[in-house]
Protein backbone atom coordinates (compact mmCIF):
# COMPACT_ATOMS: atom_id res chain seq x y z
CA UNK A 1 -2.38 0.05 -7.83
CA UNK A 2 -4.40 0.56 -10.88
CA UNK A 3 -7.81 0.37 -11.85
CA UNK A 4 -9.21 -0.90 -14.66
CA UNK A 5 -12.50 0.79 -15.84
CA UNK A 6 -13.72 -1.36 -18.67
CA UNK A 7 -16.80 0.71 -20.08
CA UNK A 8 -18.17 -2.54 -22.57
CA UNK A 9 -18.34 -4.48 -19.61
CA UNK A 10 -19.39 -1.86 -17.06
CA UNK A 11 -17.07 -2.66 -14.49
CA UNK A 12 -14.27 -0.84 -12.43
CA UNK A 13 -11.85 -3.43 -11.58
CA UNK A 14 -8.54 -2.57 -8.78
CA UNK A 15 -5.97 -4.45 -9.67
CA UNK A 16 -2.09 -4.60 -8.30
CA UNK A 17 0.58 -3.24 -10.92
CA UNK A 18 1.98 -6.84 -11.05
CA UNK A 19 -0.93 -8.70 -11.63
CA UNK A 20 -0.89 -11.21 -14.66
CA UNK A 21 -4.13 -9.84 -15.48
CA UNK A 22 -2.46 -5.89 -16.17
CA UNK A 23 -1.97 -5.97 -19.84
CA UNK A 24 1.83 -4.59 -20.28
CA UNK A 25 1.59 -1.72 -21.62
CA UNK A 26 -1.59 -0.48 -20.14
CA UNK A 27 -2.89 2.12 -21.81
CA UNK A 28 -3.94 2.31 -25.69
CA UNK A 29 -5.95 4.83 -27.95
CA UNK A 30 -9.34 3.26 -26.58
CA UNK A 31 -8.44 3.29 -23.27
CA UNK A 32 -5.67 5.31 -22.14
CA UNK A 33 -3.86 5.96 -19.00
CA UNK A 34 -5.76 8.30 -16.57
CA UNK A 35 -8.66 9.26 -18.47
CA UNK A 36 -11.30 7.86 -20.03
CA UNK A 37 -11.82 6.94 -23.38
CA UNK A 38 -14.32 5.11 -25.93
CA UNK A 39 -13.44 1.60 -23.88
CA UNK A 40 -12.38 2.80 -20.57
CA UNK A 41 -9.43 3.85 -19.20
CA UNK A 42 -6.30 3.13 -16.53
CA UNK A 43 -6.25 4.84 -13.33
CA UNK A 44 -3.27 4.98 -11.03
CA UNK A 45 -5.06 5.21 -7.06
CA UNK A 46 -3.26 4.57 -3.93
CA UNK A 47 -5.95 3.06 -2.11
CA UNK A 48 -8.96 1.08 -2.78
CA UNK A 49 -10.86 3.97 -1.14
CA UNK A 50 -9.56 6.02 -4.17
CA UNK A 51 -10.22 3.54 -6.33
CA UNK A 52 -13.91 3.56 -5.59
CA UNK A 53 -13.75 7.38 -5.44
CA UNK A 54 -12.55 7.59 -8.70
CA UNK A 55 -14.76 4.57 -10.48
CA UNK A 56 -17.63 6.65 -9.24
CA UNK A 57 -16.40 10.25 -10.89
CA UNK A 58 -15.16 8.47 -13.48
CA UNK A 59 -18.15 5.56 -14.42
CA UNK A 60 -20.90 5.89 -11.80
CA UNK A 61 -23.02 3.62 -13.80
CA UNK A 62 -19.94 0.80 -13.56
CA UNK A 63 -19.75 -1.72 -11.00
CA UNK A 64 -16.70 -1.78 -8.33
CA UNK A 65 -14.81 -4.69 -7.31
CA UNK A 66 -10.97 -5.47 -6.43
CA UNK A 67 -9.35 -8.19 -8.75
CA UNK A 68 -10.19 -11.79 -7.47
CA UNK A 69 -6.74 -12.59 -8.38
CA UNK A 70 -4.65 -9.94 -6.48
CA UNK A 71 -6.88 -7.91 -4.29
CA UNK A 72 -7.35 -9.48 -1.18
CA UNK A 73 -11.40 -10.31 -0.56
């Protein structure tokens, strides 16, 4: 699983590693692969407990929520 935290937008988003909506490669100079940078970052969790653990250390002000597309509700 990844999640997505997407600072412009101010949201934390869990996502599946196959999901359409994973940009392939994930991970660039603005937001990089498990830490943040100036536009977020990518965050490999094993859980969507971790997930939420980890969108609050990581962007407390951020919302939470699991992908509509590949998270079940």
């Amino acid at each position: 699983m990844l999640l997505n935290i997407d600072k412009p937008l101010r949201t934390s988003t869990l996502h599946d590693e196959t999901c359409p909506h994973v940009p392939r490669p994930h991970g660039t100079e603005f937001k990089p692969r498990d830490k943040l940078g100036r536009d977020g970052g990518w965050f490999a969790v094993s859980s969507g407990a971790e997930a939420k653990a980890v969108a609050q250390r990581e962007f407390p002000q951020g919302t939470y929520k699991p992908c509509q597309y590949c998270q079940d509700s």
